[in-house]
C-alpha atoms as a PDB file:
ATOM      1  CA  UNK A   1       0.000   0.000   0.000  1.00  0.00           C
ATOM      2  CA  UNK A   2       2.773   2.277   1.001  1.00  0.00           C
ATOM      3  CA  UNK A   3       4.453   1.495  -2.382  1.00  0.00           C
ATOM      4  CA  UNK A   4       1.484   2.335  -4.429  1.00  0.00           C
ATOM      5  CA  UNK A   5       1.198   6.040  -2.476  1.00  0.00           C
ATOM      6  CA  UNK A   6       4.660   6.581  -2.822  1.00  0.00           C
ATOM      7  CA  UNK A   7       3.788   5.899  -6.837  1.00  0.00           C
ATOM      8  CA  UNK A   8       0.976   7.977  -6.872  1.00  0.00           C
ATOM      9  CA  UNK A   9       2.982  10.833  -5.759  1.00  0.00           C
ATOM     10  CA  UNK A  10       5.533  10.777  -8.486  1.00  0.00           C
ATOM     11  CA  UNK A  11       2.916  10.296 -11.244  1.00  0.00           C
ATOM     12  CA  UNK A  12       1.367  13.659  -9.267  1.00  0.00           C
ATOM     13  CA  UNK A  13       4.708  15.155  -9.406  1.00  0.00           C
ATOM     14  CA  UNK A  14       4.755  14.547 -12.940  1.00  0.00           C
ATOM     15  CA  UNK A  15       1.732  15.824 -13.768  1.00  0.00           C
ATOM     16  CA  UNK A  16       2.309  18.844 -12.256  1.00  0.00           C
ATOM     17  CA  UNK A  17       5.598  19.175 -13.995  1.00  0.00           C
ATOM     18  CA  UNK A  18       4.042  18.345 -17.323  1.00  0.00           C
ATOM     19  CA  UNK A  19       1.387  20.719 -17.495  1.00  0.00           C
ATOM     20  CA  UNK A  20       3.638  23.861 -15.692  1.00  0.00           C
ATOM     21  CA  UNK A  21       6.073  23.140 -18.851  1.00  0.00           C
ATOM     22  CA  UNK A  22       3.468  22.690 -21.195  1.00  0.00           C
ATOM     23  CA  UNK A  23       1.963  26.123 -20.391  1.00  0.00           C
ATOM     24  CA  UNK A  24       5.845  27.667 -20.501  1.00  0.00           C
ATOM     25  CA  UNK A  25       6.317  26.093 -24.172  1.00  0.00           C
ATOM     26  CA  UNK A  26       2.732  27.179 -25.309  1.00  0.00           C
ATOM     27  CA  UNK A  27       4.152  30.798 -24.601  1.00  0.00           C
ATOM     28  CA  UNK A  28       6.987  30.859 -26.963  1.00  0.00           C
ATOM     29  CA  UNK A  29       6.554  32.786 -29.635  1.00  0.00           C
ATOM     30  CA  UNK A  30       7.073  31.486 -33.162  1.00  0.00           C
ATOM     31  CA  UNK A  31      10.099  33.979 -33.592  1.00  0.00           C
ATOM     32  CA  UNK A  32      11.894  33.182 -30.802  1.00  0.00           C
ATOM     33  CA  UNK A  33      11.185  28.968 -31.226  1.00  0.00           C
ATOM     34  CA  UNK A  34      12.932  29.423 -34.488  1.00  0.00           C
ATOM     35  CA  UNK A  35      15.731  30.935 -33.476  1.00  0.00           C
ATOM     36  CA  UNK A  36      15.773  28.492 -30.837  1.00  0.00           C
ATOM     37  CA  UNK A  37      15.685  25.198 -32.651  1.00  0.00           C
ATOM     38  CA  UNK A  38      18.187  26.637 -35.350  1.00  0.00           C
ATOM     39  CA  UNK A  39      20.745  27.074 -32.264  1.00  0.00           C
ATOM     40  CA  UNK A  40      19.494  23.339 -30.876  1.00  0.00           C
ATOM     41  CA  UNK A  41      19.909  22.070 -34.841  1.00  0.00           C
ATOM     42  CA  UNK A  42      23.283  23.274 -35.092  1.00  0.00           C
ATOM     43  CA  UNK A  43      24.750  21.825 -31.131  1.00  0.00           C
ATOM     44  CA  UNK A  44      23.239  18.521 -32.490  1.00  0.00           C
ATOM     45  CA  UNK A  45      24.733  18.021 -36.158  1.00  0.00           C
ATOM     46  CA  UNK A  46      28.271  19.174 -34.770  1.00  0.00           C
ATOM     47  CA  UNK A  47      28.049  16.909 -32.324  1.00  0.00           C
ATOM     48  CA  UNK A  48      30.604  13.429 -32.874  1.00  0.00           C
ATOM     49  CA  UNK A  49      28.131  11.303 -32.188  1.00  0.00           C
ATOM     50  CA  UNK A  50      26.156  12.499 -34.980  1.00  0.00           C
ATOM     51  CA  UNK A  51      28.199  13.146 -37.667  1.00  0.00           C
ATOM     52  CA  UNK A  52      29.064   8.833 -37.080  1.00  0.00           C
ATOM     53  CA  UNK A  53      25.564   8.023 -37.311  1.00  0.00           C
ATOM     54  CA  UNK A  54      24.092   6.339 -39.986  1.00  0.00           C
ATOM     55  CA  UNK A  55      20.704   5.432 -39.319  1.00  0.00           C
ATOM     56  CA  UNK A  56      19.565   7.959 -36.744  1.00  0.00           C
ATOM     57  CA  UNK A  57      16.038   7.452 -35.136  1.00  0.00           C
ATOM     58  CA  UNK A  58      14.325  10.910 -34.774  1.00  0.00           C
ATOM     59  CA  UNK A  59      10.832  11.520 -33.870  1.00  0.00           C
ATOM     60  CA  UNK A  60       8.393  14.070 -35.476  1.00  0.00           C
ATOM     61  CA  UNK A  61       8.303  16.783 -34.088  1.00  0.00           C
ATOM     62  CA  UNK A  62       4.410  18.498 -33.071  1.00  0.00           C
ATOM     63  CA  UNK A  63       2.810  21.354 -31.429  1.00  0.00           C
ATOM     64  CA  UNK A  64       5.000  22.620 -28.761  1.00  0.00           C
ATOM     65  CA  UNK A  65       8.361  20.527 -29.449  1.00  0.00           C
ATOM     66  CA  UNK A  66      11.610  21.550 -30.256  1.00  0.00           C
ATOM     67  CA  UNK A  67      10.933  21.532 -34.441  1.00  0.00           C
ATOM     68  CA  UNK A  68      12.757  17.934 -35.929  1.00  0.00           C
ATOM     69  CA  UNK A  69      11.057  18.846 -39.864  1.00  0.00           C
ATOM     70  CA  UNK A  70      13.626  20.807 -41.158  1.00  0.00           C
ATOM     71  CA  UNK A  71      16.909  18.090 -39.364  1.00  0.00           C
ATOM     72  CA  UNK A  72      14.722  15.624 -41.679  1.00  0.00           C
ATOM     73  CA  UNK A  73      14.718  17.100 -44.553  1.00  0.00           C
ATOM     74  CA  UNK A  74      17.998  17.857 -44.721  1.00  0.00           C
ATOM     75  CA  UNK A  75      19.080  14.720 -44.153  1.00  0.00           C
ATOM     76  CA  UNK A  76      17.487  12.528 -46.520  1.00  0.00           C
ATOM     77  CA  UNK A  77      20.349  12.280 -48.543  1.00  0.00           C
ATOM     78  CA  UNK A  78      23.300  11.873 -45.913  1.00  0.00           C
ATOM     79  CA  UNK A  79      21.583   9.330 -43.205  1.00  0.00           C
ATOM     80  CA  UNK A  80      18.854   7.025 -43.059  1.00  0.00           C
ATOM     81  CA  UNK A  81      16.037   8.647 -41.144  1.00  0.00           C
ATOM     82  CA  UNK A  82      13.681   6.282 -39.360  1.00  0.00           C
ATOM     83  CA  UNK A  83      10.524   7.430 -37.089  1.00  0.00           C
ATOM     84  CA  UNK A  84       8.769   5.787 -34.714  1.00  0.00           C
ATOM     85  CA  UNK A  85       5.023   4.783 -35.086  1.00  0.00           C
ATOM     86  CA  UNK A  86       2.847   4.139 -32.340  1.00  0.00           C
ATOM     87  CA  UNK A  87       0.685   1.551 -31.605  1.00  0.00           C
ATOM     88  CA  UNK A  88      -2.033   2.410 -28.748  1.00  0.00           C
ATOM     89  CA  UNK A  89      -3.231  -1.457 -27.288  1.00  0.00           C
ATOM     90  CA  UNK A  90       0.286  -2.050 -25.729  1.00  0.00           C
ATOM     91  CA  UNK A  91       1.949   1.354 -26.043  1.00  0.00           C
ATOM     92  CA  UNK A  92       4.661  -0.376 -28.295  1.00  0.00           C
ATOM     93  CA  UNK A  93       6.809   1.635 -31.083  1.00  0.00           C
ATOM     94  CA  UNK A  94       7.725   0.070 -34.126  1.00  0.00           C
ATOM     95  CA  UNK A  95      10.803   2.066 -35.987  1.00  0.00           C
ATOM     96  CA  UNK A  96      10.517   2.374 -39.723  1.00  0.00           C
ATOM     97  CA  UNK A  97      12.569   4.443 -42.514  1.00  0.00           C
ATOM     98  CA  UNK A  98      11.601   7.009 -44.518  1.00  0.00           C
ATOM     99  CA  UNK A  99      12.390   8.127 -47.708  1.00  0.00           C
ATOM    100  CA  UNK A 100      10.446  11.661 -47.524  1.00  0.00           C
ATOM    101  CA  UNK A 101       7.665  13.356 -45.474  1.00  0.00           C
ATOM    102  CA  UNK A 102       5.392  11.165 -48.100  1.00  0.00           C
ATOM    103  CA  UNK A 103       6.102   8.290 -46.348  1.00  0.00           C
ATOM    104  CA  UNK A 104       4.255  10.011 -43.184  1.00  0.00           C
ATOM    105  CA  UNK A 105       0.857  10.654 -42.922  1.00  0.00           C
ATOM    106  CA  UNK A 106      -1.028  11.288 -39.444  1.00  0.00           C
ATOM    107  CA  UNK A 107      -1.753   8.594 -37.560  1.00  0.00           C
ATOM    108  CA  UNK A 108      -2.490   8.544 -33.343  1.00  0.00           C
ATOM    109  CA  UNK A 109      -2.113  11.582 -31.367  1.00  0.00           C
ATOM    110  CA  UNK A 110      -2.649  13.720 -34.409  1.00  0.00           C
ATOM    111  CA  UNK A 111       1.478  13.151 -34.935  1.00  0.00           C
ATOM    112  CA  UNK A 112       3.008  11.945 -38.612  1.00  0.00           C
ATOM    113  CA  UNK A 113       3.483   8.570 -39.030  1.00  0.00           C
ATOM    114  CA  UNK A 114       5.178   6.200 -41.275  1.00  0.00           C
ATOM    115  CA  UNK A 115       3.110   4.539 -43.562  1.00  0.00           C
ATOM    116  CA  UNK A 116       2.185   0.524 -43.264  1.00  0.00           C
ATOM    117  CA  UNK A 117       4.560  -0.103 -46.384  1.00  0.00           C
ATOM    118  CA  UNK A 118       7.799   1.959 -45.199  1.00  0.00           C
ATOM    119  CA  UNK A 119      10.349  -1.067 -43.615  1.00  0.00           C
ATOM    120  CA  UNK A 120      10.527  -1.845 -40.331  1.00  0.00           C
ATOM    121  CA  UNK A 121      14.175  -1.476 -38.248  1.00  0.00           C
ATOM    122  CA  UNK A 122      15.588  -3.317 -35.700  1.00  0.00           C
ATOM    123  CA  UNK A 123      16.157  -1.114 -32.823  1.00  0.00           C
ATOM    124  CA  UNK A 124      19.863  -2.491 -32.580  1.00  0.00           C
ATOM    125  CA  UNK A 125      20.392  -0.843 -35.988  1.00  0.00           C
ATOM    126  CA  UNK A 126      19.846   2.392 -34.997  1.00  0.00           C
ATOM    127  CA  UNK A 127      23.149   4.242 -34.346  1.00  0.00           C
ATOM    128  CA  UNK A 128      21.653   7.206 -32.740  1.00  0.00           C
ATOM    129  CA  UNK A 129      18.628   8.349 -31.437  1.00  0.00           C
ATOM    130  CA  UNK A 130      16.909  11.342 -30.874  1.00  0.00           C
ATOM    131  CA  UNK A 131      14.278  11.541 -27.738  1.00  0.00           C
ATOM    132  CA  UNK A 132      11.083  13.900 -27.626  1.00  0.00           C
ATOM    133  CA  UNK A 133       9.955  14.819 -23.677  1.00  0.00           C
ATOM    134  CA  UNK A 134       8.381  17.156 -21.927  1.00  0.00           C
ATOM    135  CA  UNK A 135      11.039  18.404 -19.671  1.00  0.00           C
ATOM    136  CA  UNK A 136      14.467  17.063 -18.249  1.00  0.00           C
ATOM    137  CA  UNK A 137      16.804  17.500 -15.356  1.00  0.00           C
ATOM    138  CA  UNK A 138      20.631  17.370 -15.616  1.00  0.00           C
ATOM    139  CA  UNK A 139      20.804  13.746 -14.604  1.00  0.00           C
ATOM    140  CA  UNK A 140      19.108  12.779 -18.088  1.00  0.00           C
ATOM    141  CA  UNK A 141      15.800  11.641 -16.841  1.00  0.00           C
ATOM    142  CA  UNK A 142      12.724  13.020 -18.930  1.00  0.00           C
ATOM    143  CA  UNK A 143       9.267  13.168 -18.463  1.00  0.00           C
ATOM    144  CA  UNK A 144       7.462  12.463 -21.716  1.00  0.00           C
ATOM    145  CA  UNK A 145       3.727  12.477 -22.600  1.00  0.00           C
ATOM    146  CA  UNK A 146       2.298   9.967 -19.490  1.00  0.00           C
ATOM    147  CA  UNK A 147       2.310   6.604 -21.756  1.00  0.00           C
ATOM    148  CA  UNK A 148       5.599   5.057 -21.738  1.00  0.00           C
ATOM    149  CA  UNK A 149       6.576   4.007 -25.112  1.00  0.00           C
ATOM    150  CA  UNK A 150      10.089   5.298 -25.115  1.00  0.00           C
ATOM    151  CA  UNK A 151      10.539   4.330 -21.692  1.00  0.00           C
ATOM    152  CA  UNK A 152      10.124   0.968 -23.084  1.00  0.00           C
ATOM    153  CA  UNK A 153      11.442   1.357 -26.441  1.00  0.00           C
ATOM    154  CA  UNK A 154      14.873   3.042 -24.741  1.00  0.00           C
ATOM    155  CA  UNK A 155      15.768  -0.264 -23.022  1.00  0.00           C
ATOM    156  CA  UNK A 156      16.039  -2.123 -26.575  1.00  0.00           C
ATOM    157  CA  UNK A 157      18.648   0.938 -28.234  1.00  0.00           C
ATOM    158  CA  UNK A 158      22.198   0.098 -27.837  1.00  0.00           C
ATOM    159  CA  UNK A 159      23.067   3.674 -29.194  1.00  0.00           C
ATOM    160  CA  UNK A 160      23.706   7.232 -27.787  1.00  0.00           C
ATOM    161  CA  UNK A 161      20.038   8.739 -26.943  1.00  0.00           C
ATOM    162  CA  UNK A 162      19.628  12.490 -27.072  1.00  0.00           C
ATOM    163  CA  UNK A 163      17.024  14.959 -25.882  1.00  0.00           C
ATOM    164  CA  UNK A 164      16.071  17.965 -27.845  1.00  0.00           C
ATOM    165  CA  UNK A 165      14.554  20.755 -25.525  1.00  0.00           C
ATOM    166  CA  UNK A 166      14.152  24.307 -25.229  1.00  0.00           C
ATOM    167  CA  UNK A 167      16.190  25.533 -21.347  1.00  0.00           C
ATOM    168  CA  UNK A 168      12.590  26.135 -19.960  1.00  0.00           C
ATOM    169  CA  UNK A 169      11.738  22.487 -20.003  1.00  0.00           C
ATOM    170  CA  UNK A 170      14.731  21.884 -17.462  1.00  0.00           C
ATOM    171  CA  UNK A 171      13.558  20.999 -14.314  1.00  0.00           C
ATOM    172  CA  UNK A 172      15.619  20.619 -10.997  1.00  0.00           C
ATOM    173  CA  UNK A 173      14.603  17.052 -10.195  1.00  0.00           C
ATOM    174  CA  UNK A 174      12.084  14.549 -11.788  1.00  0.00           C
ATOM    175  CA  UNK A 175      11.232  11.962  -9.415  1.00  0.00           C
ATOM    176  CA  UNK A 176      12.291   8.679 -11.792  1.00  0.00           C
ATOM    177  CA  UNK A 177      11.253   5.356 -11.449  1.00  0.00           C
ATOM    178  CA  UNK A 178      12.739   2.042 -12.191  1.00  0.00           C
ATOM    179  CA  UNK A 179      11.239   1.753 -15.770  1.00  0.00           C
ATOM    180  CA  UNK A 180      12.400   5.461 -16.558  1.00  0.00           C
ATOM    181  CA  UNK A 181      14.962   5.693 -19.254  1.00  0.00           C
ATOM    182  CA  UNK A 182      17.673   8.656 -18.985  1.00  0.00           C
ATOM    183  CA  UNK A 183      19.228  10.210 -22.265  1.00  0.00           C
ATOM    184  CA  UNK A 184      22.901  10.802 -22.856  1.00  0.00           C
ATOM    185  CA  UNK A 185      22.735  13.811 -23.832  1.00  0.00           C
ATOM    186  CA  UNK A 186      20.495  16.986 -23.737  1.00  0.00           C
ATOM    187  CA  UNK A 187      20.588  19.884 -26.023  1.00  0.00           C
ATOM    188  CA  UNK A 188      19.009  23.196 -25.794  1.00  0.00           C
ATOM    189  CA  UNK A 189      19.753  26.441 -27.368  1.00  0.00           C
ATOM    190  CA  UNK A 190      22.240  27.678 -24.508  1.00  0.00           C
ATOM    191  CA  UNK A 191      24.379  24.149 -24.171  1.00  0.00           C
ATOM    192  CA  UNK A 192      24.718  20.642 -24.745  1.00  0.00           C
ATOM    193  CA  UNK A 193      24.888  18.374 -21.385  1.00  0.00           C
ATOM    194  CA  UNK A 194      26.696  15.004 -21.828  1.00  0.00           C
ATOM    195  CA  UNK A 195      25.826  12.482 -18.718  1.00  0.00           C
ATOM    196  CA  UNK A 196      27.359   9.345 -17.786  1.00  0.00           C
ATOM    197  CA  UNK A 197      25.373   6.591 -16.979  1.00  0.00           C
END
């Protein structure tokens, strides 16, 4: 009983983190997001870690979220872009690649998806992969959307994982649990934070 309190509190603590972070993002204006995700774009393709990858895992980007459209695009020709698709009765992700934003149309959540004929990856083969959430802390952890399916998906990627956020959606603690799945590496527009596992 004391276990299942002591859970209830975190997912309260995340909810209340979510939706304070939510309302900061909503309040960006479009001038300033773009100059934001152009400084956020340009940390991540200098980073090492990038510039190695092959087939990079990135999701697409909606609403609020630091904008991943324009790193896709740009890419087509240079790495093999794969995106997640969802699939709501076990909150599973299946990875496919893309050849352009034709291969995407909207699926759950209102969010582009890879079309049923694009091919399925492996999650081993991905050589990097970029995270969405809602807001971080400087130990990695990230609270995403409330479902889980990177939490889960993040335990099969044998790569570097990297979260793309703006520095209002750093927080100073989020109250992980054991299925919680820390990135590597977080970007915003003032710096890039490496952490070791």
């Amino acid at each position: 009983m004391v276990m299942l309190n002591h859970n209830n509190m975190k997912n309260h603590q995340k909810k209340e983190i979510r939706t304070k972070i939510n309302d900061k993002r909503k309040n960006l204006s479009s001038l300033i997001k773009q100059q934001y995700n152009l400084k956020i774009v340009e940390k991540l393709t200098a980073l090492a870690e990038w510039e190695k990858a092959k087939n990079i895992l990135i999701y697409v980007s909606h609403d609020f979220e630091v904008d991943t459209h324009q790193i896709i695009r740009s890419c087509f020709d240079i790495k093999s872009i794969i995106v997640p698709k969802t699939h709501k009765n076990d909150h599973s992700l299946t990875l496919h690649k893309i050849d352009s934003f034709d291969d995407l149309k909207k699926g759950n959540y209102h969010i582009l998806e890879p079309l049923s004929h694009t091919k399925q990856i492996d999650p081993e083969d991905i050589d990097l992969a970029i995270i969405p959430g809602v807001a971080f802390d400087l130990k990695g952890h990230r609270i995403g959307y409330g479902k889980a399916y990177y939490d889960k998906l993040n335990r099969n990627l044998k790569c570097p994982k990297i979260g793309l956020a703006y520095n209002l959606q750093i927080v100073d603690n989020i109250p992980a649990e054991k299925h919680d799945e820390p990135v590597d590496i977080l970007i915003t527009e003032n710096n890039t934070y490496h952490f070791t596992s």
